[in-house]
Protein backbone atom coordinates (compact mmCIF):
# COMPACT_ATOMS: atom_id res chain seq x y z
CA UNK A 1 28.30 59.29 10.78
CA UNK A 2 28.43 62.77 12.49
CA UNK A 3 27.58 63.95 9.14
CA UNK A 4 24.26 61.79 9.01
CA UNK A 5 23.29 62.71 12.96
CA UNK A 6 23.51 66.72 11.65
CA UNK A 7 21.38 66.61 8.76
CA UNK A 8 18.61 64.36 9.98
CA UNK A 9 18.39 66.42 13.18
CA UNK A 10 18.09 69.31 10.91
CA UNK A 11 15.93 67.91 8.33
CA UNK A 12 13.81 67.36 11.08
CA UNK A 13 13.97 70.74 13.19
CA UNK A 14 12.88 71.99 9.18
CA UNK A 15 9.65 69.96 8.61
CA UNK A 16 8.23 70.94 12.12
CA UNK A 17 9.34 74.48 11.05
CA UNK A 18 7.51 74.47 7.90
CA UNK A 19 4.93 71.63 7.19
CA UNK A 20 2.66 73.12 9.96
CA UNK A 21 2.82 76.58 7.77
CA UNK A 22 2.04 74.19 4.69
CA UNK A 23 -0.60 72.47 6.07
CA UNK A 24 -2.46 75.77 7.35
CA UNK A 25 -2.08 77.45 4.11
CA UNK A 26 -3.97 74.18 2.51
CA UNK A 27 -6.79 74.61 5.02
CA UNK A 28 -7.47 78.02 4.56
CA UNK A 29 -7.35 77.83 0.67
CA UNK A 30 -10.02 75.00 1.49
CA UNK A 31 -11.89 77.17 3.93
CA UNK A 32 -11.96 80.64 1.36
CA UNK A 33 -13.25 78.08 -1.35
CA UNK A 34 -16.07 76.68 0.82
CA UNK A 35 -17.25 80.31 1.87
CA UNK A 36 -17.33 81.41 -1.65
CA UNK A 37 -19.38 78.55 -2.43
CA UNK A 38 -21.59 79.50 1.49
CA UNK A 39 -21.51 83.52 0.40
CA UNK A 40 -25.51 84.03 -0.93
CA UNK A 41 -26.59 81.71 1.87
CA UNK A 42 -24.68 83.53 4.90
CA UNK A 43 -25.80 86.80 3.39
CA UNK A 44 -29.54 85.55 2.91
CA UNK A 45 -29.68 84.66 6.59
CA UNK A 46 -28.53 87.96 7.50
CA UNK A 47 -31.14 89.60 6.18
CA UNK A 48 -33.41 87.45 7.74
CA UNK A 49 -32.10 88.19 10.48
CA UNK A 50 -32.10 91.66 9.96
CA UNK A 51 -35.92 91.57 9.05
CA UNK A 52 -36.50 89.73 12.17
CA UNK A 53 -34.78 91.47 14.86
CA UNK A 54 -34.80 95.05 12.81
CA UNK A 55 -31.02 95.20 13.36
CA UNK A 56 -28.79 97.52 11.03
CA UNK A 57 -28.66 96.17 7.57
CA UNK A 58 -25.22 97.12 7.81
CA UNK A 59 -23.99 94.45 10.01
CA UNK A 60 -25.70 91.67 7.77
CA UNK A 61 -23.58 92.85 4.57
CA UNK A 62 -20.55 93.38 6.61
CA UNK A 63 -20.17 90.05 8.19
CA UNK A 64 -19.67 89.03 4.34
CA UNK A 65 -16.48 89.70 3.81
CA UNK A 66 -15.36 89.31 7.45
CA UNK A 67 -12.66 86.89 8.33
CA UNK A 68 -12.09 85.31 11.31
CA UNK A 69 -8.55 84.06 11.35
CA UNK A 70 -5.94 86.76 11.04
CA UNK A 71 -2.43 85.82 10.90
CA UNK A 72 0.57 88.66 11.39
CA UNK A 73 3.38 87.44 8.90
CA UNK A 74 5.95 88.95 10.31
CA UNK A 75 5.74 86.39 12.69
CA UNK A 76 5.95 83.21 10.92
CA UNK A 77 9.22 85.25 9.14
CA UNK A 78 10.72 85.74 12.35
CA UNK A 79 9.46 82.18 13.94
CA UNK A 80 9.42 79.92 10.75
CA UNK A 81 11.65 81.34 8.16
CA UNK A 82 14.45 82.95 9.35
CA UNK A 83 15.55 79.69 11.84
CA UNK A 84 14.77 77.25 9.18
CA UNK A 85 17.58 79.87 6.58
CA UNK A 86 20.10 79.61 9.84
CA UNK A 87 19.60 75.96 10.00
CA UNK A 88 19.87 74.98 6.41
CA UNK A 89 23.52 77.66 6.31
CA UNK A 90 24.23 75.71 9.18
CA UNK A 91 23.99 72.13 7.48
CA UNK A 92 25.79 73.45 4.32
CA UNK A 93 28.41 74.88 6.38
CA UNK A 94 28.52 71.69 8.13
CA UNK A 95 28.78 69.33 5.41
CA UNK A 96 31.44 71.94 3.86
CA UNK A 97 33.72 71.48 7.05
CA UNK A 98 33.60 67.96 8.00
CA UNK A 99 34.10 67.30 4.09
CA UNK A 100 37.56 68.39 3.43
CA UNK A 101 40.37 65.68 4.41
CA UNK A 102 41.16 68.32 7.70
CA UNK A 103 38.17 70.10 9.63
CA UNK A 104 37.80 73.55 9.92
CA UNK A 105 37.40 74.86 12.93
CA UNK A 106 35.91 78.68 11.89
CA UNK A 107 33.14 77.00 10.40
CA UNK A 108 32.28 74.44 12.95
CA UNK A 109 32.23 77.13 15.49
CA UNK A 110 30.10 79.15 12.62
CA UNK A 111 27.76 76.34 11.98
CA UNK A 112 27.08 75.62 15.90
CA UNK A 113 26.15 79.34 16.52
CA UNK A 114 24.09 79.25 13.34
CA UNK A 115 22.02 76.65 14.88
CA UNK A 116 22.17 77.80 18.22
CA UNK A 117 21.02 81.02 17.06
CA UNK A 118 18.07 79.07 15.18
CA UNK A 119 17.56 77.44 18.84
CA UNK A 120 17.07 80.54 20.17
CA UNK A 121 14.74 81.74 18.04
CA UNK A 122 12.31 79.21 17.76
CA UNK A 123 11.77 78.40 21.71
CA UNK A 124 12.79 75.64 24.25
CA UNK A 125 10.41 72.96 23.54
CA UNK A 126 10.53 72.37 19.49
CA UNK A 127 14.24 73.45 19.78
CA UNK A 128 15.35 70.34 21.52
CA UNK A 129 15.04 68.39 18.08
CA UNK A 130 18.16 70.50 17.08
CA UNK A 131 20.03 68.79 20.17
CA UNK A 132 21.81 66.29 18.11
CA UNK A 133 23.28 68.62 15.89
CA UNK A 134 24.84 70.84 18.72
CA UNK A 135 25.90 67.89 20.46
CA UNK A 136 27.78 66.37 17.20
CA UNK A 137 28.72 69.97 16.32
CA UNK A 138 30.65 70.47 19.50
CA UNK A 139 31.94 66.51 19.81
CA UNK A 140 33.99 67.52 16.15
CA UNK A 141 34.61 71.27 17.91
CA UNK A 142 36.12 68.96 20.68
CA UNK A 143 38.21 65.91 18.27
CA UNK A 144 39.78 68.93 15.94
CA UNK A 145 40.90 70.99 19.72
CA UNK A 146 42.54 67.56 20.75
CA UNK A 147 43.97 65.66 17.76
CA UNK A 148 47.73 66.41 17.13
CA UNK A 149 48.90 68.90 14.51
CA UNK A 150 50.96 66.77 11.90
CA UNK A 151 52.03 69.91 10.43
């Protein structure tokens, strides 16, 4: 069961990560297609304009090519990526230590600052669907601490 908790919370931390990313990249492949197909009449209304108001011809062929969303992509690698890689190492490392017939307690500790890392990272309010997972993660750090060696 703790195994199931883990990987839906995570499964779910990883689609708000990255279907947002998905969907904007759809949009904007939908937008540059439409202004291909909108380029000779955006540049025949600038020179209207510019035989109109007798401003620089300059500024008619410039606004062209100009876009008006720019995204920096280091920051979807540092927002995005990199805490959806920590959670999914997390997971694995999860599913690798509850699996064995006795849990590890390295990689629980590993795999709960893997995702609290990823917390971290992404921000209070969208890290609270990773919750679960810590809890879970530290209710096993907890059972292995207290359950009798039979060594």
């Amino acid at each position: 069961m703790q195994r199931i908790i883990v990987a839906f919370s995570c499964a779910c931390m990883m689609a708000t990560l990255l279907v947002p990313g998905l969907i904007s990249g759809f949009l904007l492949l939908f937008r540059s297609t439409l202004e291909a197909l909108f380029l000779p009449f955006r540049l025949l209304f600038g020179l209207a304009l510019w035989l109109t108001t007798g401003n620089d011809i300059g500024n008619a062929v410039s606004e062209v090519g100009r876009s008006s969303t720019q995204t920096d992509p280091s920051w979807a690698l540092l927002h995005d990526y990199l805490p959806a890689l920590l959670i999914a190492a997390g997971l694995l490392l999860f599913i690798v230590a509850s699996g064995a017939g006795r849990r590890q307690p390295t990689l629980l500790w590993s795999c709960l600052s893997l995702h609290g890392g990823a917390g971290v990272l992404i921000g209070t309010p969208v890290a609270a669907l990773l919750l679960p997972a810590l809890c879970t993660e530290a209710v096993a750090l907890y059972a292995i601490r207290n359950q009798p060696d039979s060594d």
